[in-house]
C-alpha atoms as a PDB file:
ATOM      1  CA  UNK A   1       0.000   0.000   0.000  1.00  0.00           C
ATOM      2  CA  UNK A   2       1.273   3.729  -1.005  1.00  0.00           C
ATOM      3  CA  UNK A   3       0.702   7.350   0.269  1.00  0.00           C
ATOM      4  CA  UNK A   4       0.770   9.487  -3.189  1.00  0.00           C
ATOM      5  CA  UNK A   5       0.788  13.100  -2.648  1.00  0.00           C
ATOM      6  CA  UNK A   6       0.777  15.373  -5.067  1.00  0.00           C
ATOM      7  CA  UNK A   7       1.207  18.938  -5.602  1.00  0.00           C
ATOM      8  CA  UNK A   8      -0.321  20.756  -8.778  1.00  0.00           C
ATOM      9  CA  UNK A   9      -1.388  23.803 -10.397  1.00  0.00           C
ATOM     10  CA  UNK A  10      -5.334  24.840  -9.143  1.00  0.00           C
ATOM     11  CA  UNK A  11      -6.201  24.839 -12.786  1.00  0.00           C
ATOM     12  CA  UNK A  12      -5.202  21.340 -13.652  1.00  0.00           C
ATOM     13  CA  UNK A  13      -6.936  19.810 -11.275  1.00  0.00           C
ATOM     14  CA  UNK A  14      -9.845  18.998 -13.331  1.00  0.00           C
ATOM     15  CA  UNK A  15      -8.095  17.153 -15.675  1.00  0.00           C
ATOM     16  CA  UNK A  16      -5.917  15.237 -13.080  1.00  0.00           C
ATOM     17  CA  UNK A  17      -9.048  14.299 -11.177  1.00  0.00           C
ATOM     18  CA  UNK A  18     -10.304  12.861 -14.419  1.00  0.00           C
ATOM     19  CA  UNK A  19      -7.510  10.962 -15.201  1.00  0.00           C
ATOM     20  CA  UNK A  20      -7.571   9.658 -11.513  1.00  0.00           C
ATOM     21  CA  UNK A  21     -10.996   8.184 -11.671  1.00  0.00           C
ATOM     22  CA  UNK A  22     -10.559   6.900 -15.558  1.00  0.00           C
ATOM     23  CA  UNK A  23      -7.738   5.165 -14.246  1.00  0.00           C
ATOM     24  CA  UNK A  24     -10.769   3.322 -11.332  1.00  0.00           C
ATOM     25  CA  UNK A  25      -8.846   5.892  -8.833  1.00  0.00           C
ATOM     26  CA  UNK A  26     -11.804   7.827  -6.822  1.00  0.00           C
ATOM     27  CA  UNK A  27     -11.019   8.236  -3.366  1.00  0.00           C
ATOM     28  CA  UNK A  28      -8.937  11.373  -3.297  1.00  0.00           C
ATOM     29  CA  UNK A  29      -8.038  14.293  -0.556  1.00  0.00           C
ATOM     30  CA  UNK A  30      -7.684  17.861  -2.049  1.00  0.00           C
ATOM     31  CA  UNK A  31      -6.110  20.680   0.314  1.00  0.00           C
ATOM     32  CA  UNK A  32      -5.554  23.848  -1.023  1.00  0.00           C
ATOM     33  CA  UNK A  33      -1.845  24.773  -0.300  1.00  0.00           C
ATOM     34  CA  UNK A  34       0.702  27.680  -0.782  1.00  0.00           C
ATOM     35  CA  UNK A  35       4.565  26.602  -2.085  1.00  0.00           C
ATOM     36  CA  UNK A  36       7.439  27.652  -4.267  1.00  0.00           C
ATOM     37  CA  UNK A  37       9.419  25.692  -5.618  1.00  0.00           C
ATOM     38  CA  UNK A  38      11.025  26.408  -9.409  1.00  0.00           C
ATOM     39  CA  UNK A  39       8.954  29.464 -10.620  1.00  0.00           C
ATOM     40  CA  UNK A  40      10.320  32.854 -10.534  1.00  0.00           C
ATOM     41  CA  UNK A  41       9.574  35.020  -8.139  1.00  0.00           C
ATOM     42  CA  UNK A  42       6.168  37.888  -9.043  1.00  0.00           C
ATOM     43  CA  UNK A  43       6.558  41.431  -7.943  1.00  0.00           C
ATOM     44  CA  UNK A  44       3.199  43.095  -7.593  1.00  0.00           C
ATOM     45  CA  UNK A  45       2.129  47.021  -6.611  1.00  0.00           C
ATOM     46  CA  UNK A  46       0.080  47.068  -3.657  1.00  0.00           C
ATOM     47  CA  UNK A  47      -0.914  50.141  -2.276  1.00  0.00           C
ATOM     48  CA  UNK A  48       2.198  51.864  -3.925  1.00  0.00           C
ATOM     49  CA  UNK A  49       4.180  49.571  -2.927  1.00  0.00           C
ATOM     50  CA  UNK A  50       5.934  46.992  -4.534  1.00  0.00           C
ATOM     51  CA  UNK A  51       5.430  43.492  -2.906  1.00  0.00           C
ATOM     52  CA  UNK A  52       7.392  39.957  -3.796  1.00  0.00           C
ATOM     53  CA  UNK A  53       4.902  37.354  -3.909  1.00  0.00           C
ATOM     54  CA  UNK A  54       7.193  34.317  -2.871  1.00  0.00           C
ATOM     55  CA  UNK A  55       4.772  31.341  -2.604  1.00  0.00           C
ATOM     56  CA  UNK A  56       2.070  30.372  -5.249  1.00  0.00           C
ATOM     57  CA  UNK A  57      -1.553  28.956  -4.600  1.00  0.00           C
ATOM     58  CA  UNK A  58      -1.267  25.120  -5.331  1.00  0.00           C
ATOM     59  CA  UNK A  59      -3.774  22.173  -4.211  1.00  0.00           C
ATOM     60  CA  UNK A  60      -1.918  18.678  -2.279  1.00  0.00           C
ATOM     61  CA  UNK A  61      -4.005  15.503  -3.525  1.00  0.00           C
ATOM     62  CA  UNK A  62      -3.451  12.988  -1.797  1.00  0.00           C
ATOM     63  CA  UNK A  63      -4.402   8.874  -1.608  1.00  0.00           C
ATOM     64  CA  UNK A  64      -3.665   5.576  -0.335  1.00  0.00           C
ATOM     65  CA  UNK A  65      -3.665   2.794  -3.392  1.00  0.00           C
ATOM     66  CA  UNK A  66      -2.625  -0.534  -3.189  1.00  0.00           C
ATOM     67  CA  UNK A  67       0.483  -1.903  -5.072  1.00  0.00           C
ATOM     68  CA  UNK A  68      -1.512  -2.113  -8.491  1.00  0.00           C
ATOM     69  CA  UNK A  69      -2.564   1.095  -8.564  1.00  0.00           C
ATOM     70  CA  UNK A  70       0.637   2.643  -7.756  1.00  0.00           C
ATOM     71  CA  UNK A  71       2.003   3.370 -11.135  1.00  0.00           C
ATOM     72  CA  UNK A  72      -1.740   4.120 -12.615  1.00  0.00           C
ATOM     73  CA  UNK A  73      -2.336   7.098 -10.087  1.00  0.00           C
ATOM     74  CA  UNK A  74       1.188   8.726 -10.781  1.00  0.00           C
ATOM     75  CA  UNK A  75       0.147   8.351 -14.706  1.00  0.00           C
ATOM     76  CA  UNK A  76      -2.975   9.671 -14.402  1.00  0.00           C
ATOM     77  CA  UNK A  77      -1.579  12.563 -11.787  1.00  0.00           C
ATOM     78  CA  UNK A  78       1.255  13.244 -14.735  1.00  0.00           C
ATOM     79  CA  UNK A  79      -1.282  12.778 -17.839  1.00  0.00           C
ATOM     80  CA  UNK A  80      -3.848  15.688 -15.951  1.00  0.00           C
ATOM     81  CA  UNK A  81      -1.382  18.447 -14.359  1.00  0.00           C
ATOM     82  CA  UNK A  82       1.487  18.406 -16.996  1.00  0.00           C
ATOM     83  CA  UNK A  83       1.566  21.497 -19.089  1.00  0.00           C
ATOM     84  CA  UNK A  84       5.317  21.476 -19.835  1.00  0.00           C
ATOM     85  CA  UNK A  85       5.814  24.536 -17.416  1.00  0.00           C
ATOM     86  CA  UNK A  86       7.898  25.403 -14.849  1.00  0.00           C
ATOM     87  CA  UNK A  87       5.422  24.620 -11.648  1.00  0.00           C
ATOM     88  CA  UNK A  88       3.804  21.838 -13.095  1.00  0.00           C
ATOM     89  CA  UNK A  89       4.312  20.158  -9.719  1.00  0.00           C
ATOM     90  CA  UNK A  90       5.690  17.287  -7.782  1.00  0.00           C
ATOM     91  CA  UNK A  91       4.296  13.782  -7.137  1.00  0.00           C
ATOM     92  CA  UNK A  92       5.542  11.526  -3.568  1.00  0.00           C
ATOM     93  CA  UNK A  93       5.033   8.197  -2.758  1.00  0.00           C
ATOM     94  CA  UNK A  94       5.112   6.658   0.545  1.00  0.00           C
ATOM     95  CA  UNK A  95       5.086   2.885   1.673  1.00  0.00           C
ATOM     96  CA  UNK A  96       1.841   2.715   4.302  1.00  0.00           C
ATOM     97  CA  UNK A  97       2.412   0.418   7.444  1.00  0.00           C
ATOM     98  CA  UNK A  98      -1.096  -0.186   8.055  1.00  0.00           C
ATOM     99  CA  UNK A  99      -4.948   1.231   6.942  1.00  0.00           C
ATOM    100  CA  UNK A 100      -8.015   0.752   8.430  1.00  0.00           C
ATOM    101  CA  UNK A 101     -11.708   1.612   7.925  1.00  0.00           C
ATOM    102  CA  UNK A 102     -13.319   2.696  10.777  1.00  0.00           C
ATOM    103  CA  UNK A 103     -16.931   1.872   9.749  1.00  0.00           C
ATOM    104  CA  UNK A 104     -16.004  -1.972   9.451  1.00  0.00           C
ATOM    105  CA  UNK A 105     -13.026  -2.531  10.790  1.00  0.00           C
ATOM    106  CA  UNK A 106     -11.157  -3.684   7.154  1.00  0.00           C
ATOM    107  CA  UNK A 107      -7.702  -3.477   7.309  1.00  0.00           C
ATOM    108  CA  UNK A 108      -5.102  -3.640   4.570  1.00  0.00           C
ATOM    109  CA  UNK A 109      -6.155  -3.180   0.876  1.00  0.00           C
ATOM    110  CA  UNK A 110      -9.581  -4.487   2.085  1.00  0.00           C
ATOM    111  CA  UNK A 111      -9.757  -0.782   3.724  1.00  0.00           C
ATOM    112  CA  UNK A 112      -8.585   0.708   0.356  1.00  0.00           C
ATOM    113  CA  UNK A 113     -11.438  -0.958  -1.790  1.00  0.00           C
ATOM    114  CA  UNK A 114     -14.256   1.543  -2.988  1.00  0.00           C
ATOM    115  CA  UNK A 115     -17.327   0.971  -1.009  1.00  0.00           C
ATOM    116  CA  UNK A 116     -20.543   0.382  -2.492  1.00  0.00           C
ATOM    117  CA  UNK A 117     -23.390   1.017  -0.097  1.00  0.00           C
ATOM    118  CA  UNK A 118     -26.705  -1.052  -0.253  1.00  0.00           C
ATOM    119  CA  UNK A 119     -30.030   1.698  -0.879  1.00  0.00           C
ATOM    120  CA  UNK A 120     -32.479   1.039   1.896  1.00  0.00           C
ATOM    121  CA  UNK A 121     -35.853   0.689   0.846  1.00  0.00           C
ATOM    122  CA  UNK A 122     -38.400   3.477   1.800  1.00  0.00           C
ATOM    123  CA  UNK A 123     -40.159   3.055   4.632  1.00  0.00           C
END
């Protein structure tokens, strides 16, 4: 089982979560998230005064798969958010000691499944 974390633009992330859940990938995490990493630094007037803007709005998505998955989600992550640009992102996988679903009590990739809930009937 895998952590995969990734950091992208706000405006791909349509088209990553797309490719995450043609790839059977649907239970995802978004946090909206400030970071610099390779872009240049923007120099804005505020108020008559000139600012540096140092970090740039990005969203974190983030998963657990199991094993099979692994290589589909960082595909799909790659196929959405690349635009060939400078702040396209990073991706990070992590090995997961243990999961479990608190509902049932599953533990392992039986925790990572997608659940499928039965309708009740009306009463």
């Amino acid at each position: 089982m895998k952590m995969i974390t990734a950091v992208i633009r706000p405006e791909r992330v349509q088209q990553v979560k797309e490719a995450l859940f043609q790839a059977g990938i649907s239970g995802i995490t978004l946090s909206r998230v400030s970071g610099h990493g390779g872009e240049q630094e923007i120099i804005e007037q505020y108020r008559g005064t000139r600012v540096m803007i140092e970090f740039r709005d990005k969203v974190e998505i983030r998963m657990a798969v199991s094993e099979p998955f692994e290589q589909a989600a960082i595909d799909a992550i790659c196929k959405g958010a690349r635009t060939g640009e400078v702040g396209d992102g990073k991706i990070f996988v992590q090995a997961l000691e243990r999961v479990v679903r608190i509902r049932t009590g599953e533990e392992g990739n039986s925790a990572l499944t997608p659940v499928t809930e039965k309708k009740l009937a009306p009463v």
